[in-house]
C-alpha atoms as a PDB file:
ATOM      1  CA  UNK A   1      12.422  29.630  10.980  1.00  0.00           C
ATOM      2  CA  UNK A   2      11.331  28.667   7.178  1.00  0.00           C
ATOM      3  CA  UNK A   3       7.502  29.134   6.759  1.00  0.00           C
ATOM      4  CA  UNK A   4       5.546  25.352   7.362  1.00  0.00           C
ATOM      5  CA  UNK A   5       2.820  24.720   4.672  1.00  0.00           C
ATOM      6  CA  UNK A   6       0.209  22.958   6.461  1.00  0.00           C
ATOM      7  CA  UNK A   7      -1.603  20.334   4.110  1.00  0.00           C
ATOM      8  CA  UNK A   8      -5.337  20.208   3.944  1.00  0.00           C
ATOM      9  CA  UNK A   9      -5.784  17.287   6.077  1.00  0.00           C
ATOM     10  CA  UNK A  10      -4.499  19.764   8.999  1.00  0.00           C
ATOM     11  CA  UNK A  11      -7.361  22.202   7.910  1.00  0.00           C
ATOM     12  CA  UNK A  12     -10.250  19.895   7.432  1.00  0.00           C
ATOM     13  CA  UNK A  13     -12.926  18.966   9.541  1.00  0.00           C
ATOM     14  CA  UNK A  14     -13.629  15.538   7.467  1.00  0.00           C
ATOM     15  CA  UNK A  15     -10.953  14.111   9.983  1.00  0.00           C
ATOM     16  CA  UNK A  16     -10.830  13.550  13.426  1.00  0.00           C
ATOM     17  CA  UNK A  17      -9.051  16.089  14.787  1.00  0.00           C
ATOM     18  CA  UNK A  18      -6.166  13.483  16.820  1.00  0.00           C
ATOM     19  CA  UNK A  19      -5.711  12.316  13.660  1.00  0.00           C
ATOM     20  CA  UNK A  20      -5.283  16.101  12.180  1.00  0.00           C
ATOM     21  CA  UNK A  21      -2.202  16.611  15.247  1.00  0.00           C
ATOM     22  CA  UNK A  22      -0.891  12.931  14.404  1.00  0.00           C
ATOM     23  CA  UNK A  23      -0.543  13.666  10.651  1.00  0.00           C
ATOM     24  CA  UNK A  24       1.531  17.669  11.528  1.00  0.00           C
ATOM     25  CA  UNK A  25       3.378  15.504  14.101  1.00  0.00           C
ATOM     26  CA  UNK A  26       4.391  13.137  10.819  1.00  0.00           C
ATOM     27  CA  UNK A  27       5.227  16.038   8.500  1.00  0.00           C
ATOM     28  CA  UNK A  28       7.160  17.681  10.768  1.00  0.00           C
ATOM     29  CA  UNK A  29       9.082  14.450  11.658  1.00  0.00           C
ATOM     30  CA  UNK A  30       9.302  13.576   7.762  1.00  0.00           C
ATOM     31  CA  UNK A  31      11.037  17.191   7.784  1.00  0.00           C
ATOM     32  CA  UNK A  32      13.400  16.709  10.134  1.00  0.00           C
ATOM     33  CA  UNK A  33      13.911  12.967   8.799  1.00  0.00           C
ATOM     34  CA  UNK A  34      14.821  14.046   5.209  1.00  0.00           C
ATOM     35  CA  UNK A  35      17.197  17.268   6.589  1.00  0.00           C
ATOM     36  CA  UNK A  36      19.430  15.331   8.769  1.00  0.00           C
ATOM     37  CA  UNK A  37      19.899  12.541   6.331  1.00  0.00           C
ATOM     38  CA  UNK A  38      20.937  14.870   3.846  1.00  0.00           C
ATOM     39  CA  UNK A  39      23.159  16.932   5.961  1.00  0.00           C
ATOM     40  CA  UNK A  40      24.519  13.633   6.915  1.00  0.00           C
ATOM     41  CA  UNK A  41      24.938  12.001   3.472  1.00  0.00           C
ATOM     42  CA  UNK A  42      26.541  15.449   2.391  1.00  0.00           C
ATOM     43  CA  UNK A  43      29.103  15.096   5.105  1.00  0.00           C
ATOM     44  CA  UNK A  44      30.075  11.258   5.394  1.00  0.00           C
ATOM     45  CA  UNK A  45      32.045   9.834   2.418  1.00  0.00           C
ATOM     46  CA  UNK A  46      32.582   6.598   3.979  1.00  0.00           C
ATOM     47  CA  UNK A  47      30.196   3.586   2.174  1.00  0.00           C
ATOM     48  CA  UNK A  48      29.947   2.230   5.646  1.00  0.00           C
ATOM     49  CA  UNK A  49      28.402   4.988   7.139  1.00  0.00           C
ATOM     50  CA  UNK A  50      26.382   5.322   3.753  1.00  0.00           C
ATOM     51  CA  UNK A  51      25.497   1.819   3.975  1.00  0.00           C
ATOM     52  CA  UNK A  52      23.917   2.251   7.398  1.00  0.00           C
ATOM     53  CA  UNK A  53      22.070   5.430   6.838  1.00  0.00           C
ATOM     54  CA  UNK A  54      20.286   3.745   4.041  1.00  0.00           C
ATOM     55  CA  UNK A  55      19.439   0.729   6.340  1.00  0.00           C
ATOM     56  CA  UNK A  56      17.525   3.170   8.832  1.00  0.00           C
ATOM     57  CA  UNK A  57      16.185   4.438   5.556  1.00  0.00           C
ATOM     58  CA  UNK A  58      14.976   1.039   4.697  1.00  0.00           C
ATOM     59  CA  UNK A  59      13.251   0.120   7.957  1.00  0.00           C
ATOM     60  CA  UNK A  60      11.502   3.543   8.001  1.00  0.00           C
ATOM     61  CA  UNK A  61      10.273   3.079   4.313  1.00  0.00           C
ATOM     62  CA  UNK A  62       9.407  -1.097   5.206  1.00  0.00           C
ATOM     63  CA  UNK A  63       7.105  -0.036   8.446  1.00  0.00           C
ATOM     64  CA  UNK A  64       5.604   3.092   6.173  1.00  0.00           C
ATOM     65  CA  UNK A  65       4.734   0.162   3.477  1.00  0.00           C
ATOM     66  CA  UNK A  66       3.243  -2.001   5.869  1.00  0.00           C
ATOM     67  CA  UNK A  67       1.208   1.091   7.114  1.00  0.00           C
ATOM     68  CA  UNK A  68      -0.520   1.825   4.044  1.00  0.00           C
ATOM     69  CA  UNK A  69      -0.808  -1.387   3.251  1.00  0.00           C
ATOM     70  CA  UNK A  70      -2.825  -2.050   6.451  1.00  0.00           C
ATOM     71  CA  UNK A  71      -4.942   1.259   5.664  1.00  0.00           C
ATOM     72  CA  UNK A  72      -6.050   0.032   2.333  1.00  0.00           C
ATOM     73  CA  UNK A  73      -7.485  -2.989   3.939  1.00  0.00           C
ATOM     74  CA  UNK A  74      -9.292  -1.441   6.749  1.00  0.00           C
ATOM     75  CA  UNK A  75     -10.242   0.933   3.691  1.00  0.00           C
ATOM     76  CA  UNK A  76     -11.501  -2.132   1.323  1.00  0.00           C
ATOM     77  CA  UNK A  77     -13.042  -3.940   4.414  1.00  0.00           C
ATOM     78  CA  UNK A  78     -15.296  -0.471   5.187  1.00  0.00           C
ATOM     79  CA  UNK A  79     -16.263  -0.099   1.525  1.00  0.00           C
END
């Protein structure tokens, strides 16, 4: 098994710690996200199959958006 480099969020005690296990939980899905896409990309030539790889991409990458985006508010709102 490859060696995991845990960010400092993981480390520090300036965040609660469920969000600390949520945020390895993420990396470690983001991991697994980005190698079976690429195994998959690697092995399927077909545009249709492309096509609806990159549409899972897409919804991923449109709910991650909307994420932040909510974050900065609640950020501006506590400032």
């Amino acid at each position: 098994m490859p060696f995991r480099k845990f960010e400092s969020v993981y480390d520090s005690d300036a965040y609660p710690e469920d969000v600390r296990y949520e945020y390895v939980a993420l990396e470690e899905l983001t991991t697994r996200f980005r190698i079976s896409f690429n195994y998959q990309l690697e092995k399927m030539p077909d545009n249709a199959q492309r096509d609806v790889i990159l549409d899972i991409i897409h919804k991923h990458k449109d709910y991650l958006t909307s994420l932040e985006a909510a974050l900065t508010d609640v950020k501006d709102q506590t400032a």
